[in-house]
ModelCIF file with pLDDT and N, C-alpha, C, O atoms, coordinates in Angstrom:
data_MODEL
#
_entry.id   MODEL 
#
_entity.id                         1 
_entity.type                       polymer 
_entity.pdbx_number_of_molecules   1 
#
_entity_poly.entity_id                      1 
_entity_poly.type                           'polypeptide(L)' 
_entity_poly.nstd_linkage                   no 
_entity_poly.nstd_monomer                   no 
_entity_poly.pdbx_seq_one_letter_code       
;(UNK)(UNK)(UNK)(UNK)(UNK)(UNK)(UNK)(UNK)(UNK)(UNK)(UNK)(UNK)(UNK)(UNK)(UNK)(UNK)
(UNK)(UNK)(UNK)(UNK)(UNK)(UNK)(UNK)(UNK)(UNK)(UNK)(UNK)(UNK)(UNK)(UNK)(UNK)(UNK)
(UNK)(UNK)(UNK)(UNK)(UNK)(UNK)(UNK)(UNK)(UNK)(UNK)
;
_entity_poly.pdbx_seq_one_letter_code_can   XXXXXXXXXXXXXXXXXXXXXXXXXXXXXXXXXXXXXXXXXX 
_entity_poly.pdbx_strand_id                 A 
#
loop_
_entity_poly_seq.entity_id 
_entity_poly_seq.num 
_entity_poly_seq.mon_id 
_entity_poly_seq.hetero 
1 1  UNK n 
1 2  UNK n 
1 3  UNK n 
1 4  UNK n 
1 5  UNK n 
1 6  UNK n 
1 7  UNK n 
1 8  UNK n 
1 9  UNK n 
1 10 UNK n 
1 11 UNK n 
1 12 UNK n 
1 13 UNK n 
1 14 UNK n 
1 15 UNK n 
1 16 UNK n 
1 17 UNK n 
1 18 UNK n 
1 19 UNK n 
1 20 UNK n 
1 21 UNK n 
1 22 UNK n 
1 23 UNK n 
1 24 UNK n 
1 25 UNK n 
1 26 UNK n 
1 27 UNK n 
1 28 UNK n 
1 29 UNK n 
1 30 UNK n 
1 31 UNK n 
1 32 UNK n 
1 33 UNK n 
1 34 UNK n 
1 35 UNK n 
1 36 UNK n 
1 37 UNK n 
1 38 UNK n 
1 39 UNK n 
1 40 UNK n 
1 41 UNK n 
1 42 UNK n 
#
_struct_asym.id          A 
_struct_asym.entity_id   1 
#
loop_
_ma_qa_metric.id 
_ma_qa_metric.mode 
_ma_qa_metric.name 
_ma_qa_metric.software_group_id 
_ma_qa_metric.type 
1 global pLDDT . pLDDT 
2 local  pLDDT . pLDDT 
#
_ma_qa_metric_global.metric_id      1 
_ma_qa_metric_global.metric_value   96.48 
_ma_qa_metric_global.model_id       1 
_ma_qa_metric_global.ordinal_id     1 
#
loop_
_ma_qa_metric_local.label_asym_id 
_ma_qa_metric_local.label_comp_id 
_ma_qa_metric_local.label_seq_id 
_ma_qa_metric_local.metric_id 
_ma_qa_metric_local.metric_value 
_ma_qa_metric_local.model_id 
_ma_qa_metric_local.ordinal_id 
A UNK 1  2 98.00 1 1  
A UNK 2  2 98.00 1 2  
A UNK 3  2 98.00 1 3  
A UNK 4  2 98.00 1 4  
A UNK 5  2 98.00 1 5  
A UNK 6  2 98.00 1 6  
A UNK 7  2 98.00 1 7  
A UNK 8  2 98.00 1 8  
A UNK 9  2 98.00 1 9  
A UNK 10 2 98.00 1 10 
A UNK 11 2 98.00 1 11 
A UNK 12 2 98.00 1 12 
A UNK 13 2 97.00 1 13 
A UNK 14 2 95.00 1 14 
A UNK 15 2 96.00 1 15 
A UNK 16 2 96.00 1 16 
A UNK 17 2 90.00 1 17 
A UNK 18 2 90.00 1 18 
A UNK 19 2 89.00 1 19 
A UNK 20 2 92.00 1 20 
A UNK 21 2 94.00 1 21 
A UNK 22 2 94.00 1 22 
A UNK 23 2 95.00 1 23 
A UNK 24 2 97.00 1 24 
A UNK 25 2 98.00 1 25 
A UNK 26 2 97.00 1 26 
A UNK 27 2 98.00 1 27 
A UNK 28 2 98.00 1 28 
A UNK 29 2 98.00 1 29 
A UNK 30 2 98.00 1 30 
A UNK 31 2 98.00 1 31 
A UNK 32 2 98.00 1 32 
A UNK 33 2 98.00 1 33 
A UNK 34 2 98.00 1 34 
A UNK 35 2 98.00 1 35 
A UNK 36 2 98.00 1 36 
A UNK 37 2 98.00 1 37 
A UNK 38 2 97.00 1 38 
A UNK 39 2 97.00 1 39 
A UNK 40 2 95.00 1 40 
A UNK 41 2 96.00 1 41 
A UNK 42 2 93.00 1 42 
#
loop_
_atom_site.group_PDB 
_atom_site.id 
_atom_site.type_symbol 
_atom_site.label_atom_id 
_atom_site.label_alt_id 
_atom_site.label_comp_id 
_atom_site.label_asym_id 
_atom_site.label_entity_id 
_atom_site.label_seq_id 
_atom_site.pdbx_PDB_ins_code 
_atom_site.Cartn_x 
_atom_site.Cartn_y 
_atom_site.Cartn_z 
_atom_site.occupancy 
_atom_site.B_iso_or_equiv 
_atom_site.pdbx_formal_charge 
_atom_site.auth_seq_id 
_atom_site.auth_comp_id 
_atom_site.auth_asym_id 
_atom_site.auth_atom_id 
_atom_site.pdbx_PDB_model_num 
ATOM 1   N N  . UNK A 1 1  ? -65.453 41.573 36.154 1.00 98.00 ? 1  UNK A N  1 
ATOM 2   C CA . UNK A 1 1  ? -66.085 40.480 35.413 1.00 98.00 ? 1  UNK A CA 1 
ATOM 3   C C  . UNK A 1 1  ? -65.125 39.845 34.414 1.00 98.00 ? 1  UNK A C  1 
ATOM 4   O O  . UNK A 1 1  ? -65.280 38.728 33.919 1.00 98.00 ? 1  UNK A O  1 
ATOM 5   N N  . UNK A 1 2  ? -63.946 40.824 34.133 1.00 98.00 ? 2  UNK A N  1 
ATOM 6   C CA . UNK A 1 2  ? -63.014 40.096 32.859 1.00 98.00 ? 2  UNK A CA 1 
ATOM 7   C C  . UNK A 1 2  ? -61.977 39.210 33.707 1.00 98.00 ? 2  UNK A C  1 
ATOM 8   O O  . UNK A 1 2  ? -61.074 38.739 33.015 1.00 98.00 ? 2  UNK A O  1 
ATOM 9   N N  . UNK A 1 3  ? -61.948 38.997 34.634 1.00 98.00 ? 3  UNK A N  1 
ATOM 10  C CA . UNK A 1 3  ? -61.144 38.620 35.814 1.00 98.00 ? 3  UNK A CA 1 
ATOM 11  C C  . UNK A 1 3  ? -59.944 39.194 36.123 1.00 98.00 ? 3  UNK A C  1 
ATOM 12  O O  . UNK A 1 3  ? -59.205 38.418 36.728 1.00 98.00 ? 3  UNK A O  1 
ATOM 13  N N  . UNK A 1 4  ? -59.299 40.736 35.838 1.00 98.00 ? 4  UNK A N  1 
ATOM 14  C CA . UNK A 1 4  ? -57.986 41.409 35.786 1.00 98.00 ? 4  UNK A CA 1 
ATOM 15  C C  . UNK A 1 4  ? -58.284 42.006 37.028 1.00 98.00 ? 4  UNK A C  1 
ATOM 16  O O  . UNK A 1 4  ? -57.395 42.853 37.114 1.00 98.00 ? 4  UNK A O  1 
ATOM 17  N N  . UNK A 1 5  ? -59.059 42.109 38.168 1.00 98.00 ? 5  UNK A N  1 
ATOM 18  C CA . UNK A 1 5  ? -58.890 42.575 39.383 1.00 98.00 ? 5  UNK A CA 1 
ATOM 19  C C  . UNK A 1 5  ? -59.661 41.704 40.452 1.00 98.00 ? 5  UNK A C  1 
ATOM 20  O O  . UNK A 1 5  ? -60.688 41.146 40.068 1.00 98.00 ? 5  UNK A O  1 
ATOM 21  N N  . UNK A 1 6  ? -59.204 41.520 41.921 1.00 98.00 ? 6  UNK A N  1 
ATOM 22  C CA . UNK A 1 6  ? -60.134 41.139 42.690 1.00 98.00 ? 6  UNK A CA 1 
ATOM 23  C C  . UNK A 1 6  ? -60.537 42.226 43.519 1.00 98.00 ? 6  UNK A C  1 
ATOM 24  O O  . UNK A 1 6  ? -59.931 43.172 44.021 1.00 98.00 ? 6  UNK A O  1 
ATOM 25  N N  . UNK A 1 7  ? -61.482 41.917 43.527 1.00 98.00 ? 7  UNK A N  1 
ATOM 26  C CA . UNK A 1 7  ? -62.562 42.486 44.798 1.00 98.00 ? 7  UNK A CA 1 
ATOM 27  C C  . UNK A 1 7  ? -63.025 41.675 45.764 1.00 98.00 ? 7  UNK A C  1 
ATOM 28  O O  . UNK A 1 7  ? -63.514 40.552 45.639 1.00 98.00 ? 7  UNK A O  1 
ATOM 29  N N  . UNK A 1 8  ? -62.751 42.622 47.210 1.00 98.00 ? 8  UNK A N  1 
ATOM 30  C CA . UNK A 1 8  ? -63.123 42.002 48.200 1.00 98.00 ? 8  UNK A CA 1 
ATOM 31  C C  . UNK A 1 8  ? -63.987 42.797 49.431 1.00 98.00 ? 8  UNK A C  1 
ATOM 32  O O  . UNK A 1 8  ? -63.817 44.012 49.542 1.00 98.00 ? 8  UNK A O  1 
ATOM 33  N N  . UNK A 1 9  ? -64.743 42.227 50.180 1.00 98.00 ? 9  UNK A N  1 
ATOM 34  C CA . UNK A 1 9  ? -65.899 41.034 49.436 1.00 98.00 ? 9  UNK A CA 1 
ATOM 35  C C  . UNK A 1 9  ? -66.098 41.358 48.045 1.00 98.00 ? 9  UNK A C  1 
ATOM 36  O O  . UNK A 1 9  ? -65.694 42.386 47.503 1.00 98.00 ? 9  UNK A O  1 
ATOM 37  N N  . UNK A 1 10 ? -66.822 40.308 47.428 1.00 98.00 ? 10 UNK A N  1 
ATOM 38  C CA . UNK A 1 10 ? -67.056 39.908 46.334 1.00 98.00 ? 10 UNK A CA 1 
ATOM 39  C C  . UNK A 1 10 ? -68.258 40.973 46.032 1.00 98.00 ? 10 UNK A C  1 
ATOM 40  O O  . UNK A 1 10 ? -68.640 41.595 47.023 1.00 98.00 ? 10 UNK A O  1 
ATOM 41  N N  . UNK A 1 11 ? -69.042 41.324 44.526 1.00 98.00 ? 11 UNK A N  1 
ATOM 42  C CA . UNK A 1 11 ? -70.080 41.818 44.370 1.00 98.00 ? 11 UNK A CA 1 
ATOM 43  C C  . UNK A 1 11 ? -70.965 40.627 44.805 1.00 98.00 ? 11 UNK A C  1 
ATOM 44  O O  . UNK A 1 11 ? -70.648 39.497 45.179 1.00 98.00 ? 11 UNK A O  1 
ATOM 45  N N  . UNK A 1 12 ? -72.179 41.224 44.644 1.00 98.00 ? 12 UNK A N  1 
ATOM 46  C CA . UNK A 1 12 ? -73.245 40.169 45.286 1.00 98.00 ? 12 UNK A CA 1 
ATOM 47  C C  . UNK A 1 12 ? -73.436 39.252 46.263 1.00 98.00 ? 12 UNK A C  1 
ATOM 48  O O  . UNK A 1 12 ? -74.259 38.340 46.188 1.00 98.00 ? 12 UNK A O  1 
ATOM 49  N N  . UNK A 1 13 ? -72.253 39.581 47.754 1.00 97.00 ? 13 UNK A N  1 
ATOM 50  C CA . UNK A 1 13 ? -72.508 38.929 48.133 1.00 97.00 ? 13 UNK A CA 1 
ATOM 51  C C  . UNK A 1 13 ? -73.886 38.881 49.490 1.00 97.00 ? 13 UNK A C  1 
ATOM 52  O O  . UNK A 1 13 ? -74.192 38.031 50.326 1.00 97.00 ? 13 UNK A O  1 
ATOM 53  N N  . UNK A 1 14 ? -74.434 40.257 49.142 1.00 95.00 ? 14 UNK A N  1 
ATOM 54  C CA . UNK A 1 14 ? -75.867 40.673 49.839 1.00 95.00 ? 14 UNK A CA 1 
ATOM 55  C C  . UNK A 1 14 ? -76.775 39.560 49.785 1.00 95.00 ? 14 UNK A C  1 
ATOM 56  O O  . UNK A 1 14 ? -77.631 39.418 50.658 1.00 95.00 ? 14 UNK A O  1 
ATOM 57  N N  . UNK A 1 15 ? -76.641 38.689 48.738 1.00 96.00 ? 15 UNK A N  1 
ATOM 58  C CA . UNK A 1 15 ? -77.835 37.761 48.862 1.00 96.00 ? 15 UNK A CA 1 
ATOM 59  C C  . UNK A 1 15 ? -77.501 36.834 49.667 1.00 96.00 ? 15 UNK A C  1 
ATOM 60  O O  . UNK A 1 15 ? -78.372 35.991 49.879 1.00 96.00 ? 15 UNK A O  1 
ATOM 61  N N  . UNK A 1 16 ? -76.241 36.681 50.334 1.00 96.00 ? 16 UNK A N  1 
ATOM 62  C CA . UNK A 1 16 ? -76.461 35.611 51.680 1.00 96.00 ? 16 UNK A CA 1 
ATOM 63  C C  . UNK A 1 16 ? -76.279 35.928 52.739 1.00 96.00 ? 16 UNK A C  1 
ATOM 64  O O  . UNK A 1 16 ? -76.200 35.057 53.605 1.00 96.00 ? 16 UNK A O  1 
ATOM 65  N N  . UNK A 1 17 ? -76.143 37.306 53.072 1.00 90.00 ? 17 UNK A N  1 
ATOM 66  C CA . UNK A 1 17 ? -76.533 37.930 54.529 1.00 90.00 ? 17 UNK A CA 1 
ATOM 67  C C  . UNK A 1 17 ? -77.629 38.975 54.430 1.00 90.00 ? 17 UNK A C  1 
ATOM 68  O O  . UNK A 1 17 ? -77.773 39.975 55.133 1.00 90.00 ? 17 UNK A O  1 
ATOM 69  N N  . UNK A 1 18 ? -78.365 38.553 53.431 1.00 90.00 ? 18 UNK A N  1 
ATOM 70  C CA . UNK A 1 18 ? -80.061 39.095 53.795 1.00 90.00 ? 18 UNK A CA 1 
ATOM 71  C C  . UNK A 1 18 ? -80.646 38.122 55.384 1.00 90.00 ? 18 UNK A C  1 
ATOM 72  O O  . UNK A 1 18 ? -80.344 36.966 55.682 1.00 90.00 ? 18 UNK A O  1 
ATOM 73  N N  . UNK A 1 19 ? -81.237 38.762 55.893 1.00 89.00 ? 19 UNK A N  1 
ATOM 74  C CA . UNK A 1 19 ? -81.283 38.076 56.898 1.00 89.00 ? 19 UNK A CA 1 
ATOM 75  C C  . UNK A 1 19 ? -82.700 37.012 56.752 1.00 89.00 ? 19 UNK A C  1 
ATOM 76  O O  . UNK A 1 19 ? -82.913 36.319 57.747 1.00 89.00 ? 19 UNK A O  1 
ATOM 77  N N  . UNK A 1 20 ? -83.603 36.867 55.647 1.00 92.00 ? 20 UNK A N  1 
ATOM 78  C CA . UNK A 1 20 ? -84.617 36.087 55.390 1.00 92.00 ? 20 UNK A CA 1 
ATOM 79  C C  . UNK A 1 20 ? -83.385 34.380 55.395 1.00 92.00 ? 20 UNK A C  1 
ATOM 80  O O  . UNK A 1 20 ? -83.554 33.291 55.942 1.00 92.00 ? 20 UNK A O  1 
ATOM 81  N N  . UNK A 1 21 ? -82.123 34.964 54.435 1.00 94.00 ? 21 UNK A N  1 
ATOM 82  C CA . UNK A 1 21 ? -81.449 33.753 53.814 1.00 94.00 ? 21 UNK A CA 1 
ATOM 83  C C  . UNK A 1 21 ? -80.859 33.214 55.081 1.00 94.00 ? 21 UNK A C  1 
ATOM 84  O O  . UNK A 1 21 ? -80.559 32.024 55.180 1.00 94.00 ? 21 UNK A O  1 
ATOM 85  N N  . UNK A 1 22 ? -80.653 34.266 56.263 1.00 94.00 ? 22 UNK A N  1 
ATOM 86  C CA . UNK A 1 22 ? -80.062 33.338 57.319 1.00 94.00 ? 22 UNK A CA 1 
ATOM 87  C C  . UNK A 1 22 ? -80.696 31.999 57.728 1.00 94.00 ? 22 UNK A C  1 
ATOM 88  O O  . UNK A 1 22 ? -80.090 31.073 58.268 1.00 94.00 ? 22 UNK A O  1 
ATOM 89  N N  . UNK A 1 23 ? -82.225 32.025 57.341 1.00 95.00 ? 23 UNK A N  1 
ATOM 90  C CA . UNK A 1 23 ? -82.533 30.642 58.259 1.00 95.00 ? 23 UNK A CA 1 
ATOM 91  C C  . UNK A 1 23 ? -82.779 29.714 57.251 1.00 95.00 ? 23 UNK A C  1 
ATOM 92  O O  . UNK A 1 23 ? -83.805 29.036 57.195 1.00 95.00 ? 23 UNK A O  1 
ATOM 93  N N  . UNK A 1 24 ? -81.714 29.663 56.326 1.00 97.00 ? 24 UNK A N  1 
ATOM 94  C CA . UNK A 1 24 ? -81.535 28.052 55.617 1.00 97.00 ? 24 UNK A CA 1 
ATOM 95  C C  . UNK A 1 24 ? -79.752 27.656 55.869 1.00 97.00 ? 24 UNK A C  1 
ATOM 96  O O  . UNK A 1 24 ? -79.103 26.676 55.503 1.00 97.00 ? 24 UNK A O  1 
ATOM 97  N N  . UNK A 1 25 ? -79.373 28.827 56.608 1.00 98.00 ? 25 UNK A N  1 
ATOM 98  C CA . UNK A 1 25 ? -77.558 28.497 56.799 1.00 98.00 ? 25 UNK A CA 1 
ATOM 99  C C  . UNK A 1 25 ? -77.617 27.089 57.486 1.00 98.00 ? 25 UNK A C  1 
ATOM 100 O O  . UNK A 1 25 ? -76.965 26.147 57.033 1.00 98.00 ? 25 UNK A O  1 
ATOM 101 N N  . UNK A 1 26 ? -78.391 26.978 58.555 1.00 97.00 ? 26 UNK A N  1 
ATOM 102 C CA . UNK A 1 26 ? -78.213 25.331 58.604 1.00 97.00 ? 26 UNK A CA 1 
ATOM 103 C C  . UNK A 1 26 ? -78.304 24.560 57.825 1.00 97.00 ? 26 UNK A C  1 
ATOM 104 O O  . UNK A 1 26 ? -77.562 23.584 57.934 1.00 97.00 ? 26 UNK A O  1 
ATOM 105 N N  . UNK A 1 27 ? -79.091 24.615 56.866 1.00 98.00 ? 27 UNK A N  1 
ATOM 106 C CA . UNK A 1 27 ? -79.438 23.555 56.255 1.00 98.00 ? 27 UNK A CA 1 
ATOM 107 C C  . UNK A 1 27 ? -78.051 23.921 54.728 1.00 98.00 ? 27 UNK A C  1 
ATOM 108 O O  . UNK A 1 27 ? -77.488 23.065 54.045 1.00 98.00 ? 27 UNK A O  1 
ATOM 109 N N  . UNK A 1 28 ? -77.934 25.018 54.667 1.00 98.00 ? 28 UNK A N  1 
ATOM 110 C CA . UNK A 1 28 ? -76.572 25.020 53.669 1.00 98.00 ? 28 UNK A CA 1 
ATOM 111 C C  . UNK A 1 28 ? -75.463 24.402 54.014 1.00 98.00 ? 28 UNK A C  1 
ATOM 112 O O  . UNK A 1 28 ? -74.629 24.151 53.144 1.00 98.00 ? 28 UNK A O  1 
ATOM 113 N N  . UNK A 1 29 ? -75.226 24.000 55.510 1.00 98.00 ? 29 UNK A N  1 
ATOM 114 C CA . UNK A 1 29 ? -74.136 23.572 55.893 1.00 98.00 ? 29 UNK A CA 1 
ATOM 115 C C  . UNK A 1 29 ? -74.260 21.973 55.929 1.00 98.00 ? 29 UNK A C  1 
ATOM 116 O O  . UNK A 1 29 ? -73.255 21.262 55.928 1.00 98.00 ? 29 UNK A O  1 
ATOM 117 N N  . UNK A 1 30 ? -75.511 21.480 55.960 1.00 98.00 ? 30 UNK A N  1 
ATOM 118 C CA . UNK A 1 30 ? -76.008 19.641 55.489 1.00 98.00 ? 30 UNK A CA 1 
ATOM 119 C C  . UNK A 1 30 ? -75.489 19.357 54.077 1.00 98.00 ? 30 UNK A C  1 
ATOM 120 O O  . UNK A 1 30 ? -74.704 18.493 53.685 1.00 98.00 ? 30 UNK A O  1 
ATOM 121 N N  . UNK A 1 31 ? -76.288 20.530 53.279 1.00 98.00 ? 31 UNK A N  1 
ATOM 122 C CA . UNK A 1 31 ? -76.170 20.464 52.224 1.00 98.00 ? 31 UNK A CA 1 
ATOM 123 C C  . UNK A 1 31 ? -74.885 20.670 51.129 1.00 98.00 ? 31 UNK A C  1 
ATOM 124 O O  . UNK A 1 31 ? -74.818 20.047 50.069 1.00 98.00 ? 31 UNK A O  1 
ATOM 125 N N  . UNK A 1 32 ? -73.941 21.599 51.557 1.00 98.00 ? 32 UNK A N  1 
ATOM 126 C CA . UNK A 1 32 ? -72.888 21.459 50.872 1.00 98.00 ? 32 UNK A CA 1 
ATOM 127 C C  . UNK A 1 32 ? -72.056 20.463 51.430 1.00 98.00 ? 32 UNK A C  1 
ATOM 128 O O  . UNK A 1 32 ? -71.627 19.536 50.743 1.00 98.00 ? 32 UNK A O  1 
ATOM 129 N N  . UNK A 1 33 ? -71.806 20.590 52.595 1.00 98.00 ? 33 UNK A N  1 
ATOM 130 C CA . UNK A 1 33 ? -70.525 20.314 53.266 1.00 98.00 ? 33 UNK A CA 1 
ATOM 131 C C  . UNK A 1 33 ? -71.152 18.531 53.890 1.00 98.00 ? 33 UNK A C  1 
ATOM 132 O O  . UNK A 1 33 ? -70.118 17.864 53.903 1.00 98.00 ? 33 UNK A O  1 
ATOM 133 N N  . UNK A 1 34 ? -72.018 17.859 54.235 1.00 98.00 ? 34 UNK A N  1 
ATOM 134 C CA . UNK A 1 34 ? -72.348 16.906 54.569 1.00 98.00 ? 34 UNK A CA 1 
ATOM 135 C C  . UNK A 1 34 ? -72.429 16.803 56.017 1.00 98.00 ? 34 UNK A C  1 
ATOM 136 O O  . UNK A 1 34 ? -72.552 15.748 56.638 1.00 98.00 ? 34 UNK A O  1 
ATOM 137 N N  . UNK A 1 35 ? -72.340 18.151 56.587 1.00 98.00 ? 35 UNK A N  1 
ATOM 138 C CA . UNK A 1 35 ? -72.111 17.858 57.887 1.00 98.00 ? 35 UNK A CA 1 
ATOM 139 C C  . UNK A 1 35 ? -73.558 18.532 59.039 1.00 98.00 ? 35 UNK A C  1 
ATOM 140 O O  . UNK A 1 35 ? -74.534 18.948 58.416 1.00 98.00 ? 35 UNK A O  1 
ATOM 141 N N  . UNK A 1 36 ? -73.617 18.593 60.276 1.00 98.00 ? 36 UNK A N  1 
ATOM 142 C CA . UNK A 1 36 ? -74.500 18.975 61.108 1.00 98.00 ? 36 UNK A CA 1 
ATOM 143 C C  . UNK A 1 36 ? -73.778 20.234 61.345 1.00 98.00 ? 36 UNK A C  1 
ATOM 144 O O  . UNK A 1 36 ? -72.562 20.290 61.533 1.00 98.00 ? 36 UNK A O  1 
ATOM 145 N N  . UNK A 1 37 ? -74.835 21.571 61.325 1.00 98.00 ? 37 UNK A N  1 
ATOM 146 C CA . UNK A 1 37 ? -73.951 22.509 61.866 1.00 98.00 ? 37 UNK A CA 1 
ATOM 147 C C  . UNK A 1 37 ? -73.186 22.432 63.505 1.00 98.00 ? 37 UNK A C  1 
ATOM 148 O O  . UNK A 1 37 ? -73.601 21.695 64.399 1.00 98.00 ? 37 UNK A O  1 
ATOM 149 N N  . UNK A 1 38 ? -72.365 23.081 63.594 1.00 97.00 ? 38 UNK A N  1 
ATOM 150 C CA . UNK A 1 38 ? -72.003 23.475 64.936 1.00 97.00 ? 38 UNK A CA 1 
ATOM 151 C C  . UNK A 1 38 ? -72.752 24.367 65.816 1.00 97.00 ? 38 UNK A C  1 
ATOM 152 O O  . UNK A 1 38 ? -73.220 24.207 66.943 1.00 97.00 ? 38 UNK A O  1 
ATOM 153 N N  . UNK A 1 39 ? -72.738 25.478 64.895 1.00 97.00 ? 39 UNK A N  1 
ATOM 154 C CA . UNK A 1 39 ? -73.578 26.495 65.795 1.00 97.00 ? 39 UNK A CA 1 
ATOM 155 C C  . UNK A 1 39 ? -74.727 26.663 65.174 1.00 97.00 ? 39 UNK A C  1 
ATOM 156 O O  . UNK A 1 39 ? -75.173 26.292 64.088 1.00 97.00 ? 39 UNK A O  1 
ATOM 157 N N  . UNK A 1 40 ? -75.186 27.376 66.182 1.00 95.00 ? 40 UNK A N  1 
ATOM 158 C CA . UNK A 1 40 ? -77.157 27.339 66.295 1.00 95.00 ? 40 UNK A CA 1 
ATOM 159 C C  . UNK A 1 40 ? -77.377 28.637 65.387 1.00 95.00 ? 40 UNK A C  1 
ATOM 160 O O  . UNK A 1 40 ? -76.518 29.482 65.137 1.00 95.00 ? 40 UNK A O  1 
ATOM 161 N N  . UNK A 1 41 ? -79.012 28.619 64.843 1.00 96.00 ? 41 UNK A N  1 
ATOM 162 C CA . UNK A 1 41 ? -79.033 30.018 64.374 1.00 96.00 ? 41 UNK A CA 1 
ATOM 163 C C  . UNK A 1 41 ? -80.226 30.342 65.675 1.00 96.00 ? 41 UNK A C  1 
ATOM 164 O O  . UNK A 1 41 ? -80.801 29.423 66.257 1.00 96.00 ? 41 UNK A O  1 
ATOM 165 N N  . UNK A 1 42 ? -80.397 31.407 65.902 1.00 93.00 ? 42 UNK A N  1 
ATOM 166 C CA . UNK A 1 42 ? -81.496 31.658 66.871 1.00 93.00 ? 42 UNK A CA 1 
ATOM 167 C C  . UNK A 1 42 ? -82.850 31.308 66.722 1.00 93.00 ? 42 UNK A C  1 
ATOM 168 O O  . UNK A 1 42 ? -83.659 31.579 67.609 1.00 93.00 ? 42 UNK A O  1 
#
């Protein structure tokens, strides 16, 4: 947290491969990036 080491993966990054959060990844990819995803989610 003081920024003198990295960690990898990052802490927290569980909250975006919970799998409830998978079915807005399309719409995260409109939304940040401006674009249509490529790939499908099931």
């Amino acid at each position: 947290a003081s920024g003198n080491v990295a960690i990898v993966n990052a802490f927290g990054n569980g909250v975006a491969d919970d799998k409830g959060i998978y079915y807005f990844v399309p719409k995260m990819v409109r939304y940040y990036l401006g674009e249509e995803p490529i790939l499908k989610n099931a």
